[in-house]
Protein backbone atom coordinates (compact mmCIF):
# COMPACT_ATOMS: atom_id res chain seq x y z
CA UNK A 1 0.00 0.00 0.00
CA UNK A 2 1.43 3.76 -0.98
CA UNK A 3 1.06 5.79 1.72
CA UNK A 4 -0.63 8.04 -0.49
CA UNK A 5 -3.29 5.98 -0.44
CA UNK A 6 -3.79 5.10 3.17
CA UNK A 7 -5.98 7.98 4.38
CA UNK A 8 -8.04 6.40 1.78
CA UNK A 9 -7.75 2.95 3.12
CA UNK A 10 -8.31 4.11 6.40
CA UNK A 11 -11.79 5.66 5.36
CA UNK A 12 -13.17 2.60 3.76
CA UNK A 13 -12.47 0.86 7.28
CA UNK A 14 -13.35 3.86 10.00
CA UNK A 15 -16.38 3.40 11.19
CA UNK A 16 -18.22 6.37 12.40
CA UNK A 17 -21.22 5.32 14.30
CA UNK A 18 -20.31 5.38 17.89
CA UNK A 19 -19.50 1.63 18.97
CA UNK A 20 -15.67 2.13 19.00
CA UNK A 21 -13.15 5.10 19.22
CA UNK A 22 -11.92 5.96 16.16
CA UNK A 23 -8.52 6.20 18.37
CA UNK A 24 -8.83 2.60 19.01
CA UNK A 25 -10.30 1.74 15.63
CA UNK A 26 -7.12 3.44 13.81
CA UNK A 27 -4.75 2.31 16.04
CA UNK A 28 -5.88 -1.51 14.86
CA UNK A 29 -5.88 -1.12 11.09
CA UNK A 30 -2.52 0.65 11.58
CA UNK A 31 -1.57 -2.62 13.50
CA UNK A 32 -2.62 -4.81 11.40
CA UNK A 33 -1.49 -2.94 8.24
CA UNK A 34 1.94 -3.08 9.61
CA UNK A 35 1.82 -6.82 10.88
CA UNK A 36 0.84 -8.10 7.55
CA UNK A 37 2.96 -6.13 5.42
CA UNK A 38 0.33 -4.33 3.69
CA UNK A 39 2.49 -1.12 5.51
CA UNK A 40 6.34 -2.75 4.05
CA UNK A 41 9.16 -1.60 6.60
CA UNK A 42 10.50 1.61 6.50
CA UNK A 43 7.87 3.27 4.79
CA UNK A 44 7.05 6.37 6.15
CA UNK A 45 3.59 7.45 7.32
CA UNK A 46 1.87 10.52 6.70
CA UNK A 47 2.48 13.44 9.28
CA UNK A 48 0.07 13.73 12.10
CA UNK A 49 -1.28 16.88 10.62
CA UNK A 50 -1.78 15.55 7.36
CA UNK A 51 -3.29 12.10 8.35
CA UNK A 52 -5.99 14.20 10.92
CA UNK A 53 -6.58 16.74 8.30
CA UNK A 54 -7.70 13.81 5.33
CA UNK A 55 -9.62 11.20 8.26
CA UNK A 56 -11.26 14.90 9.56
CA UNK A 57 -10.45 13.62 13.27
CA UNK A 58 -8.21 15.81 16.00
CA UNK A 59 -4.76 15.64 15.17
CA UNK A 60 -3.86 14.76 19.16
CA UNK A 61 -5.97 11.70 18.68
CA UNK A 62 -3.25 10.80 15.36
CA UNK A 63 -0.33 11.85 17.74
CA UNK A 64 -1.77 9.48 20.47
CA UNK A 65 -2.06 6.15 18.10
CA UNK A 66 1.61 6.94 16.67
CA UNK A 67 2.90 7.05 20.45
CA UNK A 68 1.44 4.18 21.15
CA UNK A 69 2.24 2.17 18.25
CA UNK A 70 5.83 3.20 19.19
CA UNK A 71 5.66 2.06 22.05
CA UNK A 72 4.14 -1.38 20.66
CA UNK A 73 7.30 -1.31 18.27
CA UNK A 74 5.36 -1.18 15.28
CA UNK A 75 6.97 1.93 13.74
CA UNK A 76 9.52 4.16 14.68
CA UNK A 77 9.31 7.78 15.67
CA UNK A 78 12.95 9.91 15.07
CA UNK A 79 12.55 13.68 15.19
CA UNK A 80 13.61 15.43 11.70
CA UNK A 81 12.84 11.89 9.64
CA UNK A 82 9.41 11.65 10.56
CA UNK A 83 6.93 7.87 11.08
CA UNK A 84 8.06 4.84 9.76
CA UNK A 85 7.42 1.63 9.87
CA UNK A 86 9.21 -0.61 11.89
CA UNK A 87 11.19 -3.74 10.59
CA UNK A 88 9.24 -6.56 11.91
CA UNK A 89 10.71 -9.39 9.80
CA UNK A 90 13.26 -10.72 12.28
CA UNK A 91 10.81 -10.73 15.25
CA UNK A 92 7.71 -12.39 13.18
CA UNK A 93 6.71 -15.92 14.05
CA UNK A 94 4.70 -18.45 11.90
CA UNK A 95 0.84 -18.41 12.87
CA UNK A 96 -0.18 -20.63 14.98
CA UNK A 97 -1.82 -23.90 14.07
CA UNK A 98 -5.53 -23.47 15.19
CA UNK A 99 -6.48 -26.83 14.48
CA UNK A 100 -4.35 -28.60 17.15
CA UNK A 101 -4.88 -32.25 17.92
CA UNK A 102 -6.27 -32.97 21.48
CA UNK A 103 -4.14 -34.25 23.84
CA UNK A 104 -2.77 -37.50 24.61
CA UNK A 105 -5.27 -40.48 23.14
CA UNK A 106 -8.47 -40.49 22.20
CA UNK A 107 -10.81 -43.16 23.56
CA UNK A 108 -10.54 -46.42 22.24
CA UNK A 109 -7.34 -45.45 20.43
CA UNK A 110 -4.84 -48.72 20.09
CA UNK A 111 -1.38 -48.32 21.37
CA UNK A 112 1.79 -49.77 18.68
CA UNK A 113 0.94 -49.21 15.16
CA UNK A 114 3.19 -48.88 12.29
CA UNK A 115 6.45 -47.49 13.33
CA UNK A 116 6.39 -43.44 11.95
CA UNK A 117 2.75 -44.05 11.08
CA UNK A 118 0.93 -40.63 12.00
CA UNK A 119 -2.54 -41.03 14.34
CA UNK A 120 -5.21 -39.40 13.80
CA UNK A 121 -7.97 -38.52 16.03
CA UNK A 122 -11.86 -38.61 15.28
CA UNK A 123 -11.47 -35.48 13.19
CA UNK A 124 -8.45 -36.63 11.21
CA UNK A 125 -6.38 -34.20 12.88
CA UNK A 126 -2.46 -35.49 13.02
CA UNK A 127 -1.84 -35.83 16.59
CA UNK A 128 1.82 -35.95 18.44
CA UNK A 129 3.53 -38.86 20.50
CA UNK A 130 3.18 -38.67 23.93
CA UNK A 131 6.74 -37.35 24.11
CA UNK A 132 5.84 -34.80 21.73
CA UNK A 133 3.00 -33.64 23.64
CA UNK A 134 4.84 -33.22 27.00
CA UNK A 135 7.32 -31.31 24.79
CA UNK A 136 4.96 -28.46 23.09
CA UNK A 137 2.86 -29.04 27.29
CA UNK A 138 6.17 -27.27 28.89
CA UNK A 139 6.30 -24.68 26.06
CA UNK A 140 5.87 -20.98 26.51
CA UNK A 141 7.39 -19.55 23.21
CA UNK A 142 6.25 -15.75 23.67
CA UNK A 143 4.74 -14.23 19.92
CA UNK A 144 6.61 -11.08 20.26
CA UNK A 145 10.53 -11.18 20.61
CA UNK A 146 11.41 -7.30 21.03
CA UNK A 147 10.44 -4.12 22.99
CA UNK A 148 8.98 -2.99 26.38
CA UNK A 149 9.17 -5.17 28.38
CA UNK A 150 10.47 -8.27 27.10
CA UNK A 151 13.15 -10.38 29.36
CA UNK A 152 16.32 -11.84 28.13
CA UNK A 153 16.29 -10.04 24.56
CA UNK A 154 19.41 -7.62 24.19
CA UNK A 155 19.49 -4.79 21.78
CA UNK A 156 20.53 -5.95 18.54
CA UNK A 157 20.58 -2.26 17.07
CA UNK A 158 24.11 -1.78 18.97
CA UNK A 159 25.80 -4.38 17.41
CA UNK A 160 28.53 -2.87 15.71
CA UNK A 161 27.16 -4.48 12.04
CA UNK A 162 29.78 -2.34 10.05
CA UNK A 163 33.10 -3.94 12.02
CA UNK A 164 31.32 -6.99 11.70
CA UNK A 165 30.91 -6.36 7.52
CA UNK A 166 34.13 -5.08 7.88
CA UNK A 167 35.28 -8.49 8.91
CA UNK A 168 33.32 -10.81 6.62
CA UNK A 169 33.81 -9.11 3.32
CA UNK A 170 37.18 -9.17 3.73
CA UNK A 171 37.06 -13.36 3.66
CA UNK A 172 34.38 -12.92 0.62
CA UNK A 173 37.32 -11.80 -1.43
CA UNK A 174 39.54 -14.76 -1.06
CA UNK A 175 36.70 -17.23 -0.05
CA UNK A 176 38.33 -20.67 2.02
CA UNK A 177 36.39 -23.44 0.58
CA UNK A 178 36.53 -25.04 3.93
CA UNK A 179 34.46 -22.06 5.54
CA UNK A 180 31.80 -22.97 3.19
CA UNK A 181 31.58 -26.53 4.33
CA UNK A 182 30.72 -28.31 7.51
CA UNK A 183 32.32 -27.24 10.19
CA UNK A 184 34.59 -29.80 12.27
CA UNK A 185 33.65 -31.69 15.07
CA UNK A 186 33.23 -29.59 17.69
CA UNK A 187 33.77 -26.10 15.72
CA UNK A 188 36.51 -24.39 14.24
CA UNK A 189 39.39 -24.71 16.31
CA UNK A 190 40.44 -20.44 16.06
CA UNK A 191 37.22 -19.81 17.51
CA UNK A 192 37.88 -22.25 20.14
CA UNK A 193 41.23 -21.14 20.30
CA UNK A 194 39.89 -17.35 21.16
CA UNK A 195 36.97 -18.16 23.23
CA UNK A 196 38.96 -19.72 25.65
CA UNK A 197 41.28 -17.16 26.07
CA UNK A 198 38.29 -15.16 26.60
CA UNK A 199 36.68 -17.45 28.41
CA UNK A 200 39.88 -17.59 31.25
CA UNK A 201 40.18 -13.92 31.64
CA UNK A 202 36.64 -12.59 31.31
CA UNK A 203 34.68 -16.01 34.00
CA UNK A 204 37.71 -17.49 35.65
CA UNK A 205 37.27 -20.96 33.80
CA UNK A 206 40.56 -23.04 33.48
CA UNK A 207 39.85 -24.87 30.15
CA UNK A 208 41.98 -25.55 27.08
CA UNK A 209 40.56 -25.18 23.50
CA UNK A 210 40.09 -28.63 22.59
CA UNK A 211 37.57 -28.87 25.64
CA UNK A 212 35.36 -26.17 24.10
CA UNK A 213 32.50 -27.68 21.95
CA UNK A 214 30.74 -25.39 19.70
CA UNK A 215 26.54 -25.20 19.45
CA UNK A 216 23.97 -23.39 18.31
CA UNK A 217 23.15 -22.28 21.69
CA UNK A 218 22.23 -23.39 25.25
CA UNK A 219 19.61 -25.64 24.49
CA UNK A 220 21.19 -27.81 22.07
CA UNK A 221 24.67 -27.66 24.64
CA UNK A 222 22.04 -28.80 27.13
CA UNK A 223 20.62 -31.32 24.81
CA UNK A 224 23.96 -32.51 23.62
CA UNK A 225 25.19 -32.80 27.50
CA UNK A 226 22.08 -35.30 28.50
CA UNK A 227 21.85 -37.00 25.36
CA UNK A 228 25.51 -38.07 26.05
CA UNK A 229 25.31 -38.41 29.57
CA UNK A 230 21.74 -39.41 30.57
CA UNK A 231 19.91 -42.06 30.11
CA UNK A 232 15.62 -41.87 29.90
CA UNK A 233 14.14 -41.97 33.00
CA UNK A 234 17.04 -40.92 35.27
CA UNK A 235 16.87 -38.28 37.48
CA UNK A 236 17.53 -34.14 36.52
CA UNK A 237 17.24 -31.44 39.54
CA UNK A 238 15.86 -28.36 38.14
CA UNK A 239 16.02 -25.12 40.20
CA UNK A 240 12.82 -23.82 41.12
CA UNK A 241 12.09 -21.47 39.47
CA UNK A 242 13.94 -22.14 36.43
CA UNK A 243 13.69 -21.11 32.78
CA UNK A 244 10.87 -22.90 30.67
CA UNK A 245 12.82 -24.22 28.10
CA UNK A 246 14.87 -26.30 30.82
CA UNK A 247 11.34 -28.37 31.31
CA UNK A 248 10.78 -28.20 27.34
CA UNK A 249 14.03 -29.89 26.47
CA UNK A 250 13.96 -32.54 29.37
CA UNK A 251 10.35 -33.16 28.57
CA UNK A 252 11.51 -33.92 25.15
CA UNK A 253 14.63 -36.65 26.58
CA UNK A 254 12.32 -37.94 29.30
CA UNK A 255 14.18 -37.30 32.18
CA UNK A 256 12.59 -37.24 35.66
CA UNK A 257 12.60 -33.04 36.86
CA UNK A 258 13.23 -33.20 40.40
CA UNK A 259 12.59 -29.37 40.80
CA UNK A 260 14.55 -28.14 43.14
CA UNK A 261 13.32 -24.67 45.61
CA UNK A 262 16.29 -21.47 45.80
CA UNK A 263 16.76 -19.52 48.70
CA UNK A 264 18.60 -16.67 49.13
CA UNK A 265 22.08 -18.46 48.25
CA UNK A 266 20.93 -20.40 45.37
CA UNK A 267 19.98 -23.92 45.58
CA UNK A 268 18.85 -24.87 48.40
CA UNK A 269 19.11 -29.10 48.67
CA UNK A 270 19.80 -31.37 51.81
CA UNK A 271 22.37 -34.47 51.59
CA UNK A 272 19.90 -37.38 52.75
CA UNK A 273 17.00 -35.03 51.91
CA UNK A 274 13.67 -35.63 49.88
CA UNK A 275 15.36 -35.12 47.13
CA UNK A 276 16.46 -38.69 44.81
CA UNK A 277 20.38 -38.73 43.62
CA UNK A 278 20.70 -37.34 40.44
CA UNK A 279 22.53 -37.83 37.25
CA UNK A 280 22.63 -34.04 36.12
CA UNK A 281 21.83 -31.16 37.89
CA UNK A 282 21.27 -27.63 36.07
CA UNK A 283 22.08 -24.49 38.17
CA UNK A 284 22.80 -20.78 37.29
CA UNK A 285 24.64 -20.02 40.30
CA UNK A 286 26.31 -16.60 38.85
CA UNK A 287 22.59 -15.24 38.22
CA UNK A 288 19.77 -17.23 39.33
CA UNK A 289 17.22 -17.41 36.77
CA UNK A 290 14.61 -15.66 36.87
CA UNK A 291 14.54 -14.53 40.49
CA UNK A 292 18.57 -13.03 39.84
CA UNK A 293 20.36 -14.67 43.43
CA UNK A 294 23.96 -15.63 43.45
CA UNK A 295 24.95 -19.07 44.72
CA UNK A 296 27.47 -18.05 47.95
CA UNK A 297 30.86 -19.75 47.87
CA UNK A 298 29.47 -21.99 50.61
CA UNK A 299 26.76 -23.52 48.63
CA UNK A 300 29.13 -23.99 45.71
CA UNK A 301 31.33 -25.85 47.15
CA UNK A 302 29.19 -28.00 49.06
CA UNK A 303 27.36 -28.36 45.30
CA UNK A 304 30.89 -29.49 44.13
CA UNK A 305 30.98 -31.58 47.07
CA UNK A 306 28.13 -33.73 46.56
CA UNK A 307 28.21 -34.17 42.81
CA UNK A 308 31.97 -35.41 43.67
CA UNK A 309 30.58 -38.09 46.46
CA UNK A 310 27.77 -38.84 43.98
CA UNK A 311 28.52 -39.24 40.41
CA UNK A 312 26.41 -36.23 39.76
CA UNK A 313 27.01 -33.97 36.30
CA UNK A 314 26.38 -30.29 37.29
CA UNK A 315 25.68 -28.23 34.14
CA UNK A 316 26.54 -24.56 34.86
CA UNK A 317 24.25 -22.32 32.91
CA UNK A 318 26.24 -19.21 32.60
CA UNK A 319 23.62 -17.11 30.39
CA UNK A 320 24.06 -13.44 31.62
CA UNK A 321 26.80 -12.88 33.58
CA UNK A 322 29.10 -10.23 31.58
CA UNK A 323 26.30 -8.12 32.37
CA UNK A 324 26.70 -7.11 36.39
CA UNK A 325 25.86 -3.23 37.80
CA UNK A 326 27.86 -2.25 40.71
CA UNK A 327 29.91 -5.36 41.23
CA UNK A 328 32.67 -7.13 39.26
CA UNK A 329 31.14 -10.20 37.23
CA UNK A 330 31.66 -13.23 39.73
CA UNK A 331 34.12 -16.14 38.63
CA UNK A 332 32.50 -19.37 37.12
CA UNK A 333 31.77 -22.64 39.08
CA UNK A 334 33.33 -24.18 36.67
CA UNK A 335 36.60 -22.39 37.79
CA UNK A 336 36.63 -24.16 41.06
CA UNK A 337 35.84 -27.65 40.19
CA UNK A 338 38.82 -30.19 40.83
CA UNK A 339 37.13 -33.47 39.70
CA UNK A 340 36.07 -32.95 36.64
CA UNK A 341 32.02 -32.61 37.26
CA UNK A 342 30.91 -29.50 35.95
CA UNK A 343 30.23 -28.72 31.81
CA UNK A 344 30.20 -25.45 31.53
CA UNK A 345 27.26 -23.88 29.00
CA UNK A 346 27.63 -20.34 27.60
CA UNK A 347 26.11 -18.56 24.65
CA UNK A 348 26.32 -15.44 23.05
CA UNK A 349 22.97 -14.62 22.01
CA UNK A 350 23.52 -11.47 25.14
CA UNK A 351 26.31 -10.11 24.51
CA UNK A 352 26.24 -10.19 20.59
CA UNK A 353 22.77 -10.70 18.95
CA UNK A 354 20.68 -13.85 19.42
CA UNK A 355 19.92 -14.51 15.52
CA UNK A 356 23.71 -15.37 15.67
CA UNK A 357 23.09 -19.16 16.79
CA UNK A 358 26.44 -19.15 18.77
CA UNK A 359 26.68 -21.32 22.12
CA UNK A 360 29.31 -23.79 23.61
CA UNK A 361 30.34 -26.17 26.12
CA UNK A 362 33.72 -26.46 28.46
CA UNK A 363 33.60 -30.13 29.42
CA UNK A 364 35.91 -31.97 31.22
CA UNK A 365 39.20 -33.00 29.27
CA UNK A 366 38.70 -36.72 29.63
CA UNK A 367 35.00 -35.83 27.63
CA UNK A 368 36.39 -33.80 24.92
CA UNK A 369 36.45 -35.70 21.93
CA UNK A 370 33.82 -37.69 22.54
CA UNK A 371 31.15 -34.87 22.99
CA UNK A 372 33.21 -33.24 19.49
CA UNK A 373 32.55 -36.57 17.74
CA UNK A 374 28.60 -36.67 19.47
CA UNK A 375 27.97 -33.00 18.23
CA UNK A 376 28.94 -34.05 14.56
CA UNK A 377 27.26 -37.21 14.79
CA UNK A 378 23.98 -35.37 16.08
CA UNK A 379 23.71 -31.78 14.30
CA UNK A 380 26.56 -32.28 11.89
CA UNK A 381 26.99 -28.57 12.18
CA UNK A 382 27.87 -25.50 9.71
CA UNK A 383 28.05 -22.08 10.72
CA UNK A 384 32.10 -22.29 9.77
CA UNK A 385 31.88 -19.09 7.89
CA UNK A 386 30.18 -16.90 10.65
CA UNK A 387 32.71 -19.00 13.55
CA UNK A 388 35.76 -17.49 11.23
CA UNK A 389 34.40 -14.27 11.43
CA UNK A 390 33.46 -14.34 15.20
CA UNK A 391 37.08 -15.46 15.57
CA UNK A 392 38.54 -12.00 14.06
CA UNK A 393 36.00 -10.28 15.91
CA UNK A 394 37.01 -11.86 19.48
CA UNK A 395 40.92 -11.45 18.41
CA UNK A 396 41.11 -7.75 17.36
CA UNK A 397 39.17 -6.85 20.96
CA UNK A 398 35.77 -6.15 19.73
CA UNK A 399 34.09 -8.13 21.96
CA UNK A 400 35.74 -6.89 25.18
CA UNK A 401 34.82 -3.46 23.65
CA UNK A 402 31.34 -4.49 22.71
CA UNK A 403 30.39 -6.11 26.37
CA UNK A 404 31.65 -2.45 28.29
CA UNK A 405 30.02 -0.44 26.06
CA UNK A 406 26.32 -2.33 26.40
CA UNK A 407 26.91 -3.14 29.91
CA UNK A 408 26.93 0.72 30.54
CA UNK A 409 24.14 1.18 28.17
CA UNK A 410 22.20 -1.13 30.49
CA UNK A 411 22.90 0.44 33.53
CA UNK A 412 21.31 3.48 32.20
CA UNK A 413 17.80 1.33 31.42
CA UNK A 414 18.04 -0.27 34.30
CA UNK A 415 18.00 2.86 36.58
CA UNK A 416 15.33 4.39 33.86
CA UNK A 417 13.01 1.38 34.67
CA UNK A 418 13.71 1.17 38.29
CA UNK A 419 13.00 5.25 38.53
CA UNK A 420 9.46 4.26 36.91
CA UNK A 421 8.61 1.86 39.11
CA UNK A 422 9.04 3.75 42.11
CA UNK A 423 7.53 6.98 40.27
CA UNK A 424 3.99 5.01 39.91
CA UNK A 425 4.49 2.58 42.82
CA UNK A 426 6.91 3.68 45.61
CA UNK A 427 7.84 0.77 47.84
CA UNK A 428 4.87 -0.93 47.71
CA UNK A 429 5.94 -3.24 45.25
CA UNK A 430 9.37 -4.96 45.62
CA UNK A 431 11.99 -5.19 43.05
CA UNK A 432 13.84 -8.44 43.01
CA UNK A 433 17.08 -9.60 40.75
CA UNK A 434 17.67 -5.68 39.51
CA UNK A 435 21.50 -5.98 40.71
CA UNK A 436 22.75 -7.90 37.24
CA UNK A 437 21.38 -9.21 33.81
CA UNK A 438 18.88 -7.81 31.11
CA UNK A 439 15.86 -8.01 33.50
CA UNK A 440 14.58 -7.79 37.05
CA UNK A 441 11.05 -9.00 38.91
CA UNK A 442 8.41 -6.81 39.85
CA UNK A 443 7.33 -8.64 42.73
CA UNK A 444 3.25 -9.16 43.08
CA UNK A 445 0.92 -9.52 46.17
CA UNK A 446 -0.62 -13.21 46.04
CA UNK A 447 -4.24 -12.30 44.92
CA UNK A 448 -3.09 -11.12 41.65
CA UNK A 449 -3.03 -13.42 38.66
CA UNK A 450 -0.08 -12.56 37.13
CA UNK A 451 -0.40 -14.86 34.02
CA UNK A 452 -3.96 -12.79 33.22
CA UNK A 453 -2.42 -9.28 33.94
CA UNK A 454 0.81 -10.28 31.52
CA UNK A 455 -2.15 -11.27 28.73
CA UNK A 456 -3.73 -7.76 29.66
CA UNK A 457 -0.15 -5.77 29.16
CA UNK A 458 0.26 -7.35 25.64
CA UNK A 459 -3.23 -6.69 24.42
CA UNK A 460 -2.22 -2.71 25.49
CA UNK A 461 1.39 -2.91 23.40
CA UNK A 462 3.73 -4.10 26.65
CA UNK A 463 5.54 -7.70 26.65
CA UNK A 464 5.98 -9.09 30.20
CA UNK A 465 6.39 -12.79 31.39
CA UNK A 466 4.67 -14.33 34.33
CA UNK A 467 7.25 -14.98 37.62
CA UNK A 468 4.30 -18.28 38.43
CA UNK A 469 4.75 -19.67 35.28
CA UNK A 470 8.52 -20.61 35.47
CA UNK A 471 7.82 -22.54 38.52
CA UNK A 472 6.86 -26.20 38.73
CA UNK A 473 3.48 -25.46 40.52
CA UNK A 474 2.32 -22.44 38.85
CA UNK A 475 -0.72 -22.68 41.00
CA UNK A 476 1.50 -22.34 44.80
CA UNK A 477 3.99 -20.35 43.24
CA UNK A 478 4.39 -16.77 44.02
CA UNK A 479 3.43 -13.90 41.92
CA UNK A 480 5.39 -11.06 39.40
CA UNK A 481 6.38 -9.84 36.54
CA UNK A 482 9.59 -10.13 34.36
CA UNK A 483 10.57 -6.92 33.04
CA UNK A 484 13.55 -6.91 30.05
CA UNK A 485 15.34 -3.44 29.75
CA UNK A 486 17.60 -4.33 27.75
CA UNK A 487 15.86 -3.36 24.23
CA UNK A 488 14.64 -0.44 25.68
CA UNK A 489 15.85 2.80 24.88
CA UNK A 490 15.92 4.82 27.91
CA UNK A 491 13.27 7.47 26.47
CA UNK A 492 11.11 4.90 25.64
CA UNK A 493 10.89 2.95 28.95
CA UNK A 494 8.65 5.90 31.31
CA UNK A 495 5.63 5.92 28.64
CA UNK A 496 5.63 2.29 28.28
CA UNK A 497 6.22 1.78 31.79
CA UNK A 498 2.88 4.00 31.78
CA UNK A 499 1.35 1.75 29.56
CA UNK A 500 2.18 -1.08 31.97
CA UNK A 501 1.31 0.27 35.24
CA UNK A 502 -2.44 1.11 34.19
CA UNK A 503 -2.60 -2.48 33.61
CA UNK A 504 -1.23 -3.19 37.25
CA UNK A 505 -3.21 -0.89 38.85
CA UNK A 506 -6.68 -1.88 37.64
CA UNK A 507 -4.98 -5.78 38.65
CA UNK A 508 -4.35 -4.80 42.49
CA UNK A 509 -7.64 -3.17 43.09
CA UNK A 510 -8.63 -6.58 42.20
């Protein structure tokens, strides 16, 4: 659509009989026009004055739906350039499937059948194996992946892209053949070779580069690690709370979650206790996710301890911790385990960009070629090209100069957002995990249902996530909000913050 054309397009559509604001009617079709592409990226809108004088409506209320559809991320507001519309192609996810299957079985359905053979219910719907069901059960894949107030997203728009260019057309004019081919079993050994060194300075972990293992990311290093380690059935000790897509990618190995309660110094687990021995046990001791604690030296070590005595794989998800506001980042577990019992998981989908696909593993020495030959074996991975290139980035300091820059970036959200909260909410509402990371809690009295107040925020333009929903009994389980600043410009978080609080406040009167 020419935007010449769109105070005509908005006509045909306004309707101006009273049942609905035309505020909230053109704030929609502007929605939806940009959603669907019928609005492509980067065009730019009419001016305010323009669009009120050709719809014959105030030009406050046009000033009002391009604020909020700012806000929403939908276009993007710069002073001397104007409205445009925003790039939503990266963030986009496929539509759902309305037509799911029902769960599980359907009466009188025969177990076996044809191996592969697909089953479908009454309605001839496809349905999933039990495993598969459990899987997509312990899901909670959010539909938008940018803006106020989404957690764990960092902002891609500071990534220096032209260093990066700089770097990768330079080995597009003498192209290595072997870039362009699978990469080796367990990644290309310069990258290896510089994220160690990184990895020894920057988190205190005493690893050589043959023990780094190269992924796509946490969850297939997590994958990878039980696959090769863990047998069905066997015992995995989840900290509770703990990220969602822990319980998605255990559901999917059937492993037996043993979830596992925090306390103010991480895990919090008796010897002899309630609690079966298990094979693996997944911690993020340097930032407790979500609730943001740090495991004290004590715990570690009796951690350490007990996986020692017991045979026990700890896998130390380190996901955030470059990013710390006050205090030095804290070393790694990793760094003070003498027997060999803790693989070490990193990524850098927070410190560079997440569409990168860039994780890996430090495992023990005695593990290192096998878990190089399993990752081949498995995801017989690519990527070589980009690895090359992340290896000249790490080498010529760009990294290093990329994490201090963002992490003081950060700071500043982080004290924009905190200011807002106390601005519409004083004390009364307690901030938890604020000290470190892209995100903090916004702590919730018990009567308010969080999950229903975090579908209320996105129907007004504001991502949140539920605190009750990353525990294992989301019913018992205490209530918040997770708040990302990190892809928040610091002007933009006090409106949306706005936005946000409305939605709070109508919740605790309840």
């Amino acid at each position: 659509m020419k935007t010449t054309a769109l105070s005509d397009w908005l006509q045909q559509r306004l309707r101006r009989d009273g049942s609905e604001p035309v505020y909230r009617q053109l704030q929609q079709l502007l929605r939806q026009a940009v959603i669907s592409g019928e609005l492509p990226a980067h065009t730019r809108l009419p001016s305010s004055r323009l669009l009120a004088q050709e719809l014959g409506i105030a030009r406050n209320t046009v000033i009002d739906v391009y604020e909020q559809l700012a806000v929403e991320g939908c276009v993007v507001s710069r002073q001397g350039s104007g409205t445009v519309v925003a790039d939503l192609s990266a963030e986009r996810l496929p539509a759902p499937n309305r037509a799911r299957s029902a769960r599980g079985r359907g009466a009188g359905a025969e177990p076996g059948g044809a191996a592969g053979a697909e089953v479908a219910d009454a309605n001839g719907a496809a349905q999933l194996s039990p495993r598969g069901e459990a899987l997509l059960a312990a899901a909670s894949v959010s539909t938008r992946q940018w803006g106020a107030f989404m957690p764990g997203v960092p902002d891609v728009t500071e990534f220096p892209a032209r260093t990066w260019m700089r770097l990768e057309n330079r080995r597009w004019r003498h192209p290595e053949p072997e870039l362009l081919s699978y990469a080796p079993g367990g990644g290309l050994p310069r990258l290896r070779e510089a994220l160690a060194a990184h990895l020894r300075t920057a988190r205190s972990v005493v690893c050589e580069p043959e023990q780094l293992i190269l992924t796509t990311g946490s969850h297939q290093s997590i994958d990878l690690t039980l696959r090769l380690l863990a047998s069905p059935g066997e015992h995995v000790w989840l900290e509770d709370p703990c990220y969602w897509g822990l319980r998605s990618s255990l559901a999917s190995l059937e492993a037996r979650i043993v979830p596992v309660p925090v306390d103010a110094e991480g895990l919090a687990w008796q010897d002899g206790g309630p609690h079966p021995v298990p094979r693996a046990i997944l911690v993020t001791p340097s930032h407790q996710y979500p609730l943001g604690m740090v495991m004290s030296l004590a715990r570690r070590q009796a951690l350490l301890a007990y996986a020692r005595t017991h045979g026990s794989w700890i896998i130390e998800d380190d996901y955030d911790s470059e990013f710390r506001y006050g205090t030095r980042p804290l070393p790694a577990l990793q760094g003070l385990d003498d027997a060999g019992r803790v693989i070490y998981v990193g990524s850098l989908s927070k410190v560079l960009f997440p569409g990168l696909r860039l994780g890996y593993l430090v495992v023990p020495p005695a593990l290192a070629e096998r878990f190089a030959l399993g990752s081949a074996a498995l995801y017989r991975e690519g990527q070589a090209w980009q690895q090359a290139t992340l290896a000249d980035f790490i080498e010529q300091g760009h990294l290093g100069s990329h994490i201090r820059r963002m992490r003081g970036l950060y700071h500043e959200r982080r004290q924009a957002l905190l200011e807002a909260i106390r601005q519409h909410f004083g004390d009364t509402l307690a901030v938890r995990g604020d000290d470190a990371g892209l995100h903090l809690v916004l702590a919730l009295p018990d009567h308010v249902d969080d999950v229903a107040l975090a579908r209320d925020a996105l129907a007004a333009g504001v991502a949140v996530r539920p605190l009750s929903r990353y525990h294992a009994d989301p019913a018992r389980a205490p209530r918040g909000l997770l708040l990302g600043y990190a892809c928040v410009r610091p002007e933009a978080i006090p409106p949306a913050f706005a936005v946000l609080a409305r939605q709070v406040a109508a919740r605790l009167g309840g």
